[in-house]
C-alpha atoms as a PDB file:
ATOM      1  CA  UNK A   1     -65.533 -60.872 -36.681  1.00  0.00           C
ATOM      2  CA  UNK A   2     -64.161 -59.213 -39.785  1.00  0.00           C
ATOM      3  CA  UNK A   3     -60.710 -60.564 -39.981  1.00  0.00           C
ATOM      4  CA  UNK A   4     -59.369 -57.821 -42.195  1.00  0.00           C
ATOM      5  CA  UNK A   5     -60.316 -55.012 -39.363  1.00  0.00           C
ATOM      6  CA  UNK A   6     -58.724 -57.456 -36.614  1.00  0.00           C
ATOM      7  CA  UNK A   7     -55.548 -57.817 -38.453  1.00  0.00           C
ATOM      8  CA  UNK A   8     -55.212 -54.689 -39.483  1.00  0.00           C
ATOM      9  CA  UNK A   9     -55.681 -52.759 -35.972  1.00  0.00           C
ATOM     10  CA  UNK A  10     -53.630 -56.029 -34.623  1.00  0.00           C
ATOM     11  CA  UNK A  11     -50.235 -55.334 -37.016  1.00  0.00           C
ATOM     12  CA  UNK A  12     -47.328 -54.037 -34.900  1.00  0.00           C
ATOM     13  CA  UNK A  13     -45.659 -51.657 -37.920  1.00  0.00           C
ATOM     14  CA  UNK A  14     -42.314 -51.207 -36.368  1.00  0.00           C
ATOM     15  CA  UNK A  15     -41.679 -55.199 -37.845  1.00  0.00           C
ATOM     16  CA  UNK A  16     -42.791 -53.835 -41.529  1.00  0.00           C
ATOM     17  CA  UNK A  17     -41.124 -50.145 -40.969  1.00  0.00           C
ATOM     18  CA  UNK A  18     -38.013 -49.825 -41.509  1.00  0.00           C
ATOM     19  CA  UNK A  19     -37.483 -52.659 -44.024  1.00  0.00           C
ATOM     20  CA  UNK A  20     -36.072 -55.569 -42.253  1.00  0.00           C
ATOM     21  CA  UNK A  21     -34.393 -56.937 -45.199  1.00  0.00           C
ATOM     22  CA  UNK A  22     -30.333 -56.673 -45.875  1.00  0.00           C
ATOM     23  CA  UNK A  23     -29.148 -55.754 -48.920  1.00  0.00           C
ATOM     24  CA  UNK A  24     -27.522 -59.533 -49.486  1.00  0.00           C
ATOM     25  CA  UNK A  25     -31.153 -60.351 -48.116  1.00  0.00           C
ATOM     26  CA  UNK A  26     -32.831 -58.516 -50.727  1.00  0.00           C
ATOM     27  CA  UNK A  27     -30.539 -59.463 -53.396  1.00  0.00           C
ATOM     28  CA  UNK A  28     -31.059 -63.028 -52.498  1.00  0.00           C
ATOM     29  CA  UNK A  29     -34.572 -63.243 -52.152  1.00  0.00           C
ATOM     30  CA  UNK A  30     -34.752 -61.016 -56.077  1.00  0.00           C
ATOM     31  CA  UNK A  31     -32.419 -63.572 -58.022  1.00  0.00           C
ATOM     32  CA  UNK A  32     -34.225 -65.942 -56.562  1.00  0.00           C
ATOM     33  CA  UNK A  33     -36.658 -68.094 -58.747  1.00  0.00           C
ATOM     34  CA  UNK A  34     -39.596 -67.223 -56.437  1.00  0.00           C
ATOM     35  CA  UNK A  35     -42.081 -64.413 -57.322  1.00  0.00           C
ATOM     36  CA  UNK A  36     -42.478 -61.138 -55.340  1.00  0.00           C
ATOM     37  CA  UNK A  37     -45.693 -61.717 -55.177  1.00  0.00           C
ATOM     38  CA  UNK A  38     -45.855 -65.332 -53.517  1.00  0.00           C
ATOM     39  CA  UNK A  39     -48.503 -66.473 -51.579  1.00  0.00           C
ATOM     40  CA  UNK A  40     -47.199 -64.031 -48.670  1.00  0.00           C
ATOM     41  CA  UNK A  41     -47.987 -60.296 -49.679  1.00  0.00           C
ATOM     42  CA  UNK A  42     -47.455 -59.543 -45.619  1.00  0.00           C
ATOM     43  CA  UNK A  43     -45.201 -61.971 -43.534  1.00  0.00           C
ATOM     44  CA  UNK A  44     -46.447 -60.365 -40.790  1.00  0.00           C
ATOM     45  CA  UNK A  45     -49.820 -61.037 -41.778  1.00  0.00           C
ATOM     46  CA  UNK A  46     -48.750 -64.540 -42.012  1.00  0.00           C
ATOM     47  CA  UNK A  47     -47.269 -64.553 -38.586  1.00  0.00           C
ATOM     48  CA  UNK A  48     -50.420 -63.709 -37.004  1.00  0.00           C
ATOM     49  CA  UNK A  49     -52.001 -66.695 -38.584  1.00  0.00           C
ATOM     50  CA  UNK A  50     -54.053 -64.953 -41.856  1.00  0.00           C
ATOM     51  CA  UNK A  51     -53.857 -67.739 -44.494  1.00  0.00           C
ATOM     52  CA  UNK A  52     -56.301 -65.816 -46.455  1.00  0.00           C
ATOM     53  CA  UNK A  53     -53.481 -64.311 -48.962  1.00  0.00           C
ATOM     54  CA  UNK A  54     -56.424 -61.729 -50.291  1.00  0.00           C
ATOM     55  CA  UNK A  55     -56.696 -60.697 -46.739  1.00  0.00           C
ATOM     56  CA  UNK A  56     -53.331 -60.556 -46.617  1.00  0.00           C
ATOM     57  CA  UNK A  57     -52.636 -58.499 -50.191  1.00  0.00           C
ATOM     58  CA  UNK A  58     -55.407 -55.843 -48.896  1.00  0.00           C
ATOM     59  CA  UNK A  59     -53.698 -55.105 -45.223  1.00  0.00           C
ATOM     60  CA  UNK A  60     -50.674 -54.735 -47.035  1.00  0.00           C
ATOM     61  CA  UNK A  61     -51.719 -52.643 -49.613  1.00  0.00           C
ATOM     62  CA  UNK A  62     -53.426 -50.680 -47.046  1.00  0.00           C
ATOM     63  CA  UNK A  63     -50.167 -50.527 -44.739  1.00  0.00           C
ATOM     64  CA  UNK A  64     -48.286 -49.079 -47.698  1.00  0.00           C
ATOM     65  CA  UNK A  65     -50.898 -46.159 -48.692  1.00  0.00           C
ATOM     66  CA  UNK A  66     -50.709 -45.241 -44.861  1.00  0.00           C
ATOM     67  CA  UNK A  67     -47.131 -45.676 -44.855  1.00  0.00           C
ATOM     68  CA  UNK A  68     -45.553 -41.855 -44.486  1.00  0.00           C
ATOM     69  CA  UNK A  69     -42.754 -40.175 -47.016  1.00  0.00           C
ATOM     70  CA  UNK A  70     -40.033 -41.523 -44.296  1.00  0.00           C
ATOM     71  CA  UNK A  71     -41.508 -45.333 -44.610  1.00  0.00           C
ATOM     72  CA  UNK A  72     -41.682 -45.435 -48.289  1.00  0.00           C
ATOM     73  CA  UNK A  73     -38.431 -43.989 -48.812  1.00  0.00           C
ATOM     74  CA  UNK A  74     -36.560 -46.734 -47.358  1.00  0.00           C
ATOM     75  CA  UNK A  75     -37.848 -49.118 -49.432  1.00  0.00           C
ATOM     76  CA  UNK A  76     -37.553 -46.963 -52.741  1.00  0.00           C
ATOM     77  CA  UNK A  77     -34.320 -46.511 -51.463  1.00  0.00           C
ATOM     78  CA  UNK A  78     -33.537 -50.296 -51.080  1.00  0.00           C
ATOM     79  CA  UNK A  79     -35.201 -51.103 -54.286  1.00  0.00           C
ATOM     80  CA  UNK A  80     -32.618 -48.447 -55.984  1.00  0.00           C
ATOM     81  CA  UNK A  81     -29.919 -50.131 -54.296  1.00  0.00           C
ATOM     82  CA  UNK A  82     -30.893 -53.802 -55.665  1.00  0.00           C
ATOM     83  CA  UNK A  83     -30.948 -52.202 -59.939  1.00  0.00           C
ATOM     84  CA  UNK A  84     -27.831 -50.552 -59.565  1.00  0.00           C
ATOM     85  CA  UNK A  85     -25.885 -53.448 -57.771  1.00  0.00           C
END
């Protein structure tokens, strides 16, 4: 079984889409001391019990160049909010 194509067909989007995250969230989790780009590139991934984080890196880079204008947006959005606070 390919685990990537399991995953991937597998991922509910409405937990990744809109972004979850709070502003104070956000803000938190970016002054924080941890990288971006921990061992979790999709917490959903991680949810559904993928430990492989390059499994993990490729659904979510693959969720984001599916991800429509709408999708992105609020994230861009979000990210604009977290450099101008």
């Amino acid at each position: 079984m390919n685990n990537f194509s399991t995953l991937r067909a597998n991922i509910n989007r409405r937990t990744i889409f809109p972004p979850a995250l709070s502003i104070e969230e956000a803000l938190r989790l970016y002054n924080s001391k941890m990288p971006f780009r921990s061992n979790k590139d999709c917490h959903e991934c991680t949810r559904m019990g993928e430990k492989n984080t390059r499994i993990s890196a490729c659904v979510a880079s693959h969720l984001w160049k599916e991800a429509n204008f709408q999708e992105k947006s609020a994230y861009t959005d979000l990210a604009q909010m977290i450099k101008n606070f």
